[in-house]
Protein backbone atom coordinates (compact mmCIF):
# COMPACT_ATOMS: atom_id res chain seq x y z
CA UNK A 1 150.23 213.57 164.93
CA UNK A 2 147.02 214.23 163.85
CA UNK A 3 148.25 216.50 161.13
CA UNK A 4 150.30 213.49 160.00
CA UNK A 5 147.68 210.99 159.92
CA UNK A 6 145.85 213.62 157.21
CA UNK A 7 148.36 213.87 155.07
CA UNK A 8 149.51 210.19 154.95
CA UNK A 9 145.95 209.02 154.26
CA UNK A 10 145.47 211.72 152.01
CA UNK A 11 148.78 211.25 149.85
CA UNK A 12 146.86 207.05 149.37
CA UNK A 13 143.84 208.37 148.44
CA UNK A 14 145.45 210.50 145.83
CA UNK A 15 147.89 208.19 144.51
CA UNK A 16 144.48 205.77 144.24
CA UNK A 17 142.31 208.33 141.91
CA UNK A 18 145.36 209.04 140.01
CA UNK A 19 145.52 205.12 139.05
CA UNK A 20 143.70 204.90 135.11
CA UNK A 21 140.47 203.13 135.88
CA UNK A 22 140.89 199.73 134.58
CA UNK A 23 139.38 197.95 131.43
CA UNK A 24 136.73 195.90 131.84
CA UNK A 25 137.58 192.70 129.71
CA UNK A 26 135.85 192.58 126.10
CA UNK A 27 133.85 189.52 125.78
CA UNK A 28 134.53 187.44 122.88
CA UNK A 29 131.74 187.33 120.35
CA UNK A 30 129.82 184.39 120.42
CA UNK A 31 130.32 181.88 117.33
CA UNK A 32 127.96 181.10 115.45
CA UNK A 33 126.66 177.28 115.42
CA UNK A 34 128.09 175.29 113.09
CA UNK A 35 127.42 172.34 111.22
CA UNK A 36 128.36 168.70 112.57
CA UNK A 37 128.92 165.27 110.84
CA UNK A 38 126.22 162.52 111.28
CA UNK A 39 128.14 160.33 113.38
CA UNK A 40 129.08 163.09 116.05
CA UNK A 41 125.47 163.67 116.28
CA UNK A 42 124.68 160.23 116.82
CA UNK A 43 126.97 159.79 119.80
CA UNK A 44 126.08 162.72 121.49
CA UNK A 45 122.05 161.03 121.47
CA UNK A 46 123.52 157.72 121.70
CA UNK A 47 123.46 157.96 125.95
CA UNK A 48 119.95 158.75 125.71
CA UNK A 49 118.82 156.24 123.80
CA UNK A 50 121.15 153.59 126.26
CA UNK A 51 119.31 154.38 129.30
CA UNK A 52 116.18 154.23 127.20
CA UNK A 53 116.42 150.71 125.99
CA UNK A 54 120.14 149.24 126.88
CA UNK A 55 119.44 146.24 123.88
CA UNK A 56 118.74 149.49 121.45
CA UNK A 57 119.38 148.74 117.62
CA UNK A 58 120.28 151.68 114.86
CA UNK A 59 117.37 151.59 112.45
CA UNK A 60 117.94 155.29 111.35
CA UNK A 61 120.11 158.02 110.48
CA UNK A 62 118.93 161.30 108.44
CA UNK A 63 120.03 165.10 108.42
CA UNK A 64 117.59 167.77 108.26
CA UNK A 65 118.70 170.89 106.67
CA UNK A 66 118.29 174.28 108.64
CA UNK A 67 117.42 177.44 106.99
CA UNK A 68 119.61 179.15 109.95
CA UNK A 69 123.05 176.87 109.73
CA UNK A 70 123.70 175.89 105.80
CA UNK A 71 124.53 172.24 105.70
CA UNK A 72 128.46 171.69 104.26
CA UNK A 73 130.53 168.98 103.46
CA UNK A 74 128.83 166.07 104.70
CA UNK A 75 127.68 167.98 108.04
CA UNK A 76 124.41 169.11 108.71
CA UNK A 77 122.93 171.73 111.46
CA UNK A 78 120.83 168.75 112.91
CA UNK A 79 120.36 165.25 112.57
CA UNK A 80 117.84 162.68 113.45
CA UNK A 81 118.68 158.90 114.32
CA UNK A 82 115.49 156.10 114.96
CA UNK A 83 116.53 153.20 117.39
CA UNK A 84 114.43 150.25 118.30
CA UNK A 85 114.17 147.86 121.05
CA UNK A 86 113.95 144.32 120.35
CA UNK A 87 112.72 143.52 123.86
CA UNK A 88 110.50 146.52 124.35
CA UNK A 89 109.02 145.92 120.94
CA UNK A 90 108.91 149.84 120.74
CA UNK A 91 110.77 152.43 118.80
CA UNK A 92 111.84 156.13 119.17
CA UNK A 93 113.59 158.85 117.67
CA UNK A 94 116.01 161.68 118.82
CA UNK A 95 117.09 164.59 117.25
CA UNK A 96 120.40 166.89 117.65
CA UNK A 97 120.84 170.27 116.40
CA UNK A 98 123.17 173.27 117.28
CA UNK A 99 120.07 175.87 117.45
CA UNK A 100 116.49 176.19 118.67
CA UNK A 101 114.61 176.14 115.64
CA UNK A 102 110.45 176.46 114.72
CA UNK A 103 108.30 173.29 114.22
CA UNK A 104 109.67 171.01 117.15
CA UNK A 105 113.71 171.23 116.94
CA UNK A 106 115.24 171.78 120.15
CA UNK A 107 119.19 172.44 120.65
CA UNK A 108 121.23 169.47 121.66
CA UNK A 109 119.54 166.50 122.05
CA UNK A 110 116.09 166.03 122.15
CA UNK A 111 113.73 162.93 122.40
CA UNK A 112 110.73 161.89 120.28
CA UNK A 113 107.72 160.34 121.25
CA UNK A 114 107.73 156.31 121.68
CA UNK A 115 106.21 154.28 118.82
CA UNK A 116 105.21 150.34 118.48
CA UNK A 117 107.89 148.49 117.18
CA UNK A 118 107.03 144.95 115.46
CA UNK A 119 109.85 143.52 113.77
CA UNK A 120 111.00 144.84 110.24
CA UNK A 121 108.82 146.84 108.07
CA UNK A 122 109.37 146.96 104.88
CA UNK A 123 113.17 147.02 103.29
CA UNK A 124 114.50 148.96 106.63
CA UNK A 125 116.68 146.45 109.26
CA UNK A 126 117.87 147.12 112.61
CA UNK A 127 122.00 147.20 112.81
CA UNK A 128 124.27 147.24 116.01
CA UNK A 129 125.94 150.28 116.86
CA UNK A 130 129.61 148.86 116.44
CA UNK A 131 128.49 148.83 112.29
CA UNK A 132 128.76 152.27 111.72
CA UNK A 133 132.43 153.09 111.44
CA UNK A 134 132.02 155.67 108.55
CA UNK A 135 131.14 159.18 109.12
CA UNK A 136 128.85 161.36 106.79
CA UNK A 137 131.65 163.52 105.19
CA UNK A 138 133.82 160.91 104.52
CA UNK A 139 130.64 159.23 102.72
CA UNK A 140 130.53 162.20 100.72
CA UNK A 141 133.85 162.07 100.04
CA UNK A 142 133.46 158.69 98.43
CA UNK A 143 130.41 159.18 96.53
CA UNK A 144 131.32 162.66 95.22
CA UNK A 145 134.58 160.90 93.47
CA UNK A 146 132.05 158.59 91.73
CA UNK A 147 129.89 161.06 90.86
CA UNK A 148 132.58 163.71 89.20
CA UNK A 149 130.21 164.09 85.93
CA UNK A 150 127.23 164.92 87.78
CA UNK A 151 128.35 167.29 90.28
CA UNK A 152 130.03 169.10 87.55
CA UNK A 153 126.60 169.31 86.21
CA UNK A 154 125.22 170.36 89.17
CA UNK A 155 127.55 172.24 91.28
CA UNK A 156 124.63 174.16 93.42
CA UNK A 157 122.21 170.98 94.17
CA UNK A 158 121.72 169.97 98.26
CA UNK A 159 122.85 166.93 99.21
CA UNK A 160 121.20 165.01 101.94
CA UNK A 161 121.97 162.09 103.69
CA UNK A 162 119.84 158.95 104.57
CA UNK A 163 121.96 155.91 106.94
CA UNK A 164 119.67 152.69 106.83
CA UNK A 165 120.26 148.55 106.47
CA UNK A 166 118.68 146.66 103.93
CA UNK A 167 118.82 143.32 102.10
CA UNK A 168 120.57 144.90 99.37
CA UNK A 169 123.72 145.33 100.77
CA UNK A 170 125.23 143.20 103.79
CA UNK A 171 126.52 146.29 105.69
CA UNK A 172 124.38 149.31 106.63
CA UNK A 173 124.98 152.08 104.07
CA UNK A 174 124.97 155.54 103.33
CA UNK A 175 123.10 156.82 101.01
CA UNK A 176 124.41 160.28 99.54
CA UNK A 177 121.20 162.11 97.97
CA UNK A 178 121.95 164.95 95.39
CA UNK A 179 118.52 166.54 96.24
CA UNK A 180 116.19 167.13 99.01
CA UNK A 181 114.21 163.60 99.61
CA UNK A 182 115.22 160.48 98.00
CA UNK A 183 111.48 160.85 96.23
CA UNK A 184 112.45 164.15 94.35
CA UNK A 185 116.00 162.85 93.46
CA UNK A 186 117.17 161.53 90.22
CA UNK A 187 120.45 160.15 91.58
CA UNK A 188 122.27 158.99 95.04
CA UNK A 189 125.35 156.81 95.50
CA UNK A 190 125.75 153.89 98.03
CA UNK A 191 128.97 154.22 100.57
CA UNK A 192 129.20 151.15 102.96
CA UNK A 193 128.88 152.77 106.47
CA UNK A 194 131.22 149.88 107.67
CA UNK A 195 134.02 149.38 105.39
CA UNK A 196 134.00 153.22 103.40
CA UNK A 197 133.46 151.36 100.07
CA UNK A 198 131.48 152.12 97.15
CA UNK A 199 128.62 149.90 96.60
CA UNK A 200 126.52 151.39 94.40
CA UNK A 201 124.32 154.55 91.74
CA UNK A 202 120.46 154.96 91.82
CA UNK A 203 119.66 156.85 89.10
C-alpha cells in the first residue's frame, strides 16, 4: 500500500515538473502622453472650478507649449483656463497637462492661487460656459483655410491659441496665433468659439 502511495504521488509530481513553466505576461509599453484639444482640457478642470465658485464665468483659455509633448493640430500638451466669480469678486486659474513638467506644471489638473477679481479689466469679459461650442482644432481648421498664403509661407511657425470675450466681437472667440505670444506675432485669425465662423485677420 505504501509502495503504492509512492509511486502514485510520485508519477503527479513528475507529470508537474514536466509541465513548460509558464510565461509571465509582457506588459504593454506605456504610451506616451499625447496632446489634447482646448476644450477637453477645459472640462476635465471645469469640476474644479464648480465646487470652487458654482456662479464661475470663463474669462480665459490659453495653451502652453511643452518642450516634452510637441503641440499638433490644434491640441496642446497643457492648457490653462482663468474663471471668475461674480459673487466672490475673486478669480483663479487651473491648469491641465498630460506630464509633470519643471516651473509649476503638474499632470492633470491643477489649481492656481486665488486673485481679486473687480469687474472687467481692460478689453477681457467674462462668458458663460454654454458659449464655447467650438473646440481648438476645429478653430484651426477654420483659420488655417483663411490663411492658405501665409502658412504656405511659413509651413514650420508654432501656432498658439488664446480663447477670450471682448467688445469686438459679440461671441467669445478664438484667436489662432501663428507665433509664440500674440506680442511677437505678425498675424492671427479670429474663429467665433460659438458659431465656428470666421470673424476676422490681425496682421
Amino acid at each position: 500500500m505504501f509502495i503504492r502511495l509512492f509511486s502514485v504521488t510520485l508519477a503527479i509530481l513528475l507529470v508537474g515538473c514536466s509541465e513548460p513553466p509558464k510565461r509571465q505576461q509582457a506588459k504593454e509599453p506605456e504610451k506616451s502622453p499625447e496632446p489634447v484639444t482646448g476644450r477637453r482640457a477645459f472640462y476635465y478642470i471645469y469640476p474644479a472650478a464648480r465646487i470652487w465658485a458654482p456662479d464661475c464665468l470663463v474669462l480665459q483659455v490659453r495653451d502652453v507649449n511643452l518642450s516634452d509633448v510637441k503641440s499638433e493640430k490644434g491640441k496642446a500638451g497643457a492648457w490653462q483656463v482663468t474663471f471668475v466669480s461674480p459673487s466672490r469678486a475673486r478669480q483663479r486659474s487651473w491648469t491641465y497637462s498630460v506630464v509633470e513638467e519643471a516651473g509649476n506644471l503638474h499632470k492633470g489638473v491643477f489649481a492656481g492661487l486665488e486673485e481679486s477679481y473687480s469687474g472687467r479689466s481692460g478689453q477681457t469679459q467674462p462668458f458663460l460656459v454654454a458659449a464655447f461650442r467650438i473646440d481648438s482644432d476645429a478653430a484651426l481648421e477654420t483659420a488655417v483655410k483663411q490663411s492658405k498664403a501665409y502658412v504656405a509661407k511659413h509651413p514650420d511657425m508654432p501656432v498658439t491659441f488664446l480663447l477670450e470675450k471682448t467688445p469686438r466681437f459679440p461671441d467669445p472667440a478664438w484667436r489662432v496665433i501663428w507665433g509664440e505670444s500674440v506680442g511677437t506675432s505678425d498675424y492671427s485669425v479670429f474663429v467665433d468659439a460659438s458659431t465656428g465662423a470666421f470673424l476676422a485677420k490681425a496682421h
